[in-house]
PDB file of N, CA and C in Angstrom:
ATOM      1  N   UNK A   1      28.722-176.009 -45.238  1.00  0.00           N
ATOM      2  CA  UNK A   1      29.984-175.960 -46.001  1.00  0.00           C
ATOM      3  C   UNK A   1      30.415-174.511 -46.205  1.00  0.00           C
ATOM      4  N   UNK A   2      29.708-173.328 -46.294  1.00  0.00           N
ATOM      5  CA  UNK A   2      29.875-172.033 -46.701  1.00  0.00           C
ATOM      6  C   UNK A   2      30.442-171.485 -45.301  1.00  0.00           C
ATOM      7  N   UNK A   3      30.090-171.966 -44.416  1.00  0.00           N
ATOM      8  CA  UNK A   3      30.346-171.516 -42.922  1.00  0.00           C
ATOM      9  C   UNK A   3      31.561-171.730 -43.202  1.00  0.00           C
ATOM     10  N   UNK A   4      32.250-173.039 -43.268  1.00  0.00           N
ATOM     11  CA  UNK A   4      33.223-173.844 -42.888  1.00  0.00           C
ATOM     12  C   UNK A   4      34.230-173.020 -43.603  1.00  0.00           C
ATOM     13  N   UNK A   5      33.938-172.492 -45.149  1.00  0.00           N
ATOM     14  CA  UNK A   5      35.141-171.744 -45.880  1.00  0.00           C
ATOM     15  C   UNK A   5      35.302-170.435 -45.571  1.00  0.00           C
ATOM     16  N   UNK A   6      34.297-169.846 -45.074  1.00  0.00           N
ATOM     17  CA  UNK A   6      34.675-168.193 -44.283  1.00  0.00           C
ATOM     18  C   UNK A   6      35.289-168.842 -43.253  1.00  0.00           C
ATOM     19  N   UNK A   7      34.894-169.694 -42.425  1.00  0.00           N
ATOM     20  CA  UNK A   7      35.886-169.438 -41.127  1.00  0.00           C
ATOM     21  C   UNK A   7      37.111-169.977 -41.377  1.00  0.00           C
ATOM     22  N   UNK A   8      37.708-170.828 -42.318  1.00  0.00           N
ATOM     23  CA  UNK A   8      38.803-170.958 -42.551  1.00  0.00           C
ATOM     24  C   UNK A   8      39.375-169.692 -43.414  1.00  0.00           C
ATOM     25  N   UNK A   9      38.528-169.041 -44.475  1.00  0.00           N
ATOM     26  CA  UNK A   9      39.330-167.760 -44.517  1.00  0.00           C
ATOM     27  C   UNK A   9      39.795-166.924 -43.586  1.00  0.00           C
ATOM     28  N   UNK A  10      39.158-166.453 -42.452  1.00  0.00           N
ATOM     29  CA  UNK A  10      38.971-165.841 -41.911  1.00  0.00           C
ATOM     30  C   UNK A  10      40.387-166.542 -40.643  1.00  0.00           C
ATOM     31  N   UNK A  11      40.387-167.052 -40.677  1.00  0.00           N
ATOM     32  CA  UNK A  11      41.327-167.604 -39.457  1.00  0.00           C
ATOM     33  C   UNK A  11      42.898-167.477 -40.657  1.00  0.00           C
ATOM     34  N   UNK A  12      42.867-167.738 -41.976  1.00  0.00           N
ATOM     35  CA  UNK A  12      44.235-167.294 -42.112  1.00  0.00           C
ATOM     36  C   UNK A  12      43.950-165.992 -42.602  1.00  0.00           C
ATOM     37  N   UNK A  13      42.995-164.941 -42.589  1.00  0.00           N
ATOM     38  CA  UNK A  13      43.640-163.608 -43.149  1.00  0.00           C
ATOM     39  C   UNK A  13      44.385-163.458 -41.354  1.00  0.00           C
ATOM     40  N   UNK A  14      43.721-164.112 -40.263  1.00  0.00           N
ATOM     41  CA  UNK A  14      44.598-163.576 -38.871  1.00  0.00           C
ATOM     42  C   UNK A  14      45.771-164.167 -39.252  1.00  0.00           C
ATOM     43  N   UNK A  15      46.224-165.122 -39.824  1.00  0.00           N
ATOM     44  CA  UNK A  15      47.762-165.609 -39.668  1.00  0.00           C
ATOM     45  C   UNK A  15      48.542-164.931 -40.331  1.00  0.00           C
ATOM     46  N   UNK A  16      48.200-164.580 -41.683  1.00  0.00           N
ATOM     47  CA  UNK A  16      48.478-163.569 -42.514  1.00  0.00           C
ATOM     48  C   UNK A  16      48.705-162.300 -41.804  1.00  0.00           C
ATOM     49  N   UNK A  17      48.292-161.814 -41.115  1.00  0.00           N
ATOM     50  CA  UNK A  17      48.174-160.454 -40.264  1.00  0.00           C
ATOM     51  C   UNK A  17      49.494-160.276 -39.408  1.00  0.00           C
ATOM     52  N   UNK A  18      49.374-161.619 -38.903  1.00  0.00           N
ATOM     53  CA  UNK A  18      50.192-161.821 -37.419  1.00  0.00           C
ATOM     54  C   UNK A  18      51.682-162.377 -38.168  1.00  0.00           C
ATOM     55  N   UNK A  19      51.830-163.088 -39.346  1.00  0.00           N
ATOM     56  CA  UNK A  19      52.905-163.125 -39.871  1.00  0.00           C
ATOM     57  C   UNK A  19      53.431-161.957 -40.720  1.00  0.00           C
ATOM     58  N   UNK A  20      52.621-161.061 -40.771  1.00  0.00           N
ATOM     59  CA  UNK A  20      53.568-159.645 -41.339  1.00  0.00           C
ATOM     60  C   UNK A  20      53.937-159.136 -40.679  1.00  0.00           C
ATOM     61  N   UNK A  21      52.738-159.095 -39.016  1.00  0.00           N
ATOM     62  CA  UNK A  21      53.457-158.315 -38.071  1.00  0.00           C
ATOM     63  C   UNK A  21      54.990-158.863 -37.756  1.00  0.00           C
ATOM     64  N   UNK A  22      55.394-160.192 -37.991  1.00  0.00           N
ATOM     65  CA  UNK A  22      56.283-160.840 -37.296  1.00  0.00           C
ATOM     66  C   UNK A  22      57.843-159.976 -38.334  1.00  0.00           C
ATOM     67  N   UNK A  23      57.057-160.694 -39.386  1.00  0.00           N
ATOM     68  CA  UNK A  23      58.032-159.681 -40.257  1.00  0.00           C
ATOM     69  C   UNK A  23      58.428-158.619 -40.614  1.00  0.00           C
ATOM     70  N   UNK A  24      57.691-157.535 -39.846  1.00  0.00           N
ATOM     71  CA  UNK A  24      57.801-156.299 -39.890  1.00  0.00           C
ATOM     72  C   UNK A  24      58.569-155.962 -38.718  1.00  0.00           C
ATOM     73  N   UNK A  25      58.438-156.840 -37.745  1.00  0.00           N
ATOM     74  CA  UNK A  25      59.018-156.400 -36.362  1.00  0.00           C
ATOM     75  C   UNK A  25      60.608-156.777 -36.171  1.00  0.00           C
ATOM     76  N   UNK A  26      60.956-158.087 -37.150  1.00  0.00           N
ATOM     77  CA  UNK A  26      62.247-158.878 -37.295  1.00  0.00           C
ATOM     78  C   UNK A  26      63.097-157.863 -38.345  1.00  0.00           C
ATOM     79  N   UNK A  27      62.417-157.277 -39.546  1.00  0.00           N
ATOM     80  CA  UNK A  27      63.088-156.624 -40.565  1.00  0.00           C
ATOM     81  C   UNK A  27      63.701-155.168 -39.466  1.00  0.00           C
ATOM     82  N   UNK A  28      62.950-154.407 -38.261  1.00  0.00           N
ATOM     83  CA  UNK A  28      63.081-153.133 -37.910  1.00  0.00           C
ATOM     84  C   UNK A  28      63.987-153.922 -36.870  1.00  0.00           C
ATOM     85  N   UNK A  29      64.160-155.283 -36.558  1.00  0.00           N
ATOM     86  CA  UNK A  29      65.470-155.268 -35.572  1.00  0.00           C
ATOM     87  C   UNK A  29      66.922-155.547 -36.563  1.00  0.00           C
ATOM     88  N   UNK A  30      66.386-156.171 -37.541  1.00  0.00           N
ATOM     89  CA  UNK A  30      67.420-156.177 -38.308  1.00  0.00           C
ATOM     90  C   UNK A  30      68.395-154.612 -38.527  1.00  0.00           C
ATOM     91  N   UNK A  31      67.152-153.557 -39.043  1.00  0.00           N
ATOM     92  CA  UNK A  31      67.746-152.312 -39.426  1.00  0.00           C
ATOM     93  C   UNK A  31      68.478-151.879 -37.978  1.00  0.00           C
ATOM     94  N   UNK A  32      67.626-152.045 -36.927  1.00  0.00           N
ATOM     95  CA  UNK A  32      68.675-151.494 -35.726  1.00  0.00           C
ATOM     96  C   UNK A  32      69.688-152.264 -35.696  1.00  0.00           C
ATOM     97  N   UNK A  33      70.130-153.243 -35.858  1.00  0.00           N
ATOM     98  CA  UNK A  33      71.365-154.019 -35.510  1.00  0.00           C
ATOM     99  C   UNK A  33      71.833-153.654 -36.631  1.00  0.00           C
ATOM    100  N   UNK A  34      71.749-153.217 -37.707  1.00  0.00           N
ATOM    101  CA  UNK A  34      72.436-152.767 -39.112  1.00  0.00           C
ATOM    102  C   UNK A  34      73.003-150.806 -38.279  1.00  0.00           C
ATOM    103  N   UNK A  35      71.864-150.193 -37.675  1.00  0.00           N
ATOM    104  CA  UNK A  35      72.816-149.181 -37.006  1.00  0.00           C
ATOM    105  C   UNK A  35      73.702-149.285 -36.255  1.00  0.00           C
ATOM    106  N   UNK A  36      73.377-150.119 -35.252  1.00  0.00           N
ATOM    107  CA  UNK A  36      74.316-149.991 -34.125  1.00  0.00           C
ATOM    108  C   UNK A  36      75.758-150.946 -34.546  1.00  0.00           C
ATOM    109  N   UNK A  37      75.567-152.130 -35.520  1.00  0.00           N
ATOM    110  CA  UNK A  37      76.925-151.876 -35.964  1.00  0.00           C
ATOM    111  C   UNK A  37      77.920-150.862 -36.586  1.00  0.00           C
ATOM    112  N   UNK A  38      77.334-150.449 -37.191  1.00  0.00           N
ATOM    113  CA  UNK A  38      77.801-148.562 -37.516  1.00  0.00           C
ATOM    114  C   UNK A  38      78.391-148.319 -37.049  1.00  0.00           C
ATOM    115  N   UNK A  39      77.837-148.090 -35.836  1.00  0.00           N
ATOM    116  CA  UNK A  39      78.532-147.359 -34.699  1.00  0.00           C
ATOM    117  C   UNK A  39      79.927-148.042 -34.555  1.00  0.00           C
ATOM    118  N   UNK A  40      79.933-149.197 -34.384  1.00  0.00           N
ATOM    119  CA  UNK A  40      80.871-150.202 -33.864  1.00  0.00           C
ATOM    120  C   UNK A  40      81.839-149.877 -34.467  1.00  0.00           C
ATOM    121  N   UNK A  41      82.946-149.908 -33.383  1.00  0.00           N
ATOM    122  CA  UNK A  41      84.690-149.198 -33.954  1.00  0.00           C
ATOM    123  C   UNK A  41      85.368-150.383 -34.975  1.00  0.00           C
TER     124      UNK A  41
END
């Protein structure tokens, strides 16, 4: 049973990981599309 709850921790601190990356990567396209409308006449 002790196995069973590390490896389920352990499998969402990766989801956790991989969903910030997601959100970190969506927020920095956001900011570029927030520049390059800028630009836009």
């Amino acid at each position: 049973m002790g196995a069973d709850s590390s490896e389920s921790r352990t499998r969402n601190d990766t989801m956790e990981q991989s969903w910030r990356r997601t959100r970190r990567e969506v927020g920095t396209l956001l900011l570029r599309k927030q520049f390059l409308c800028k630009d836009c006449p």
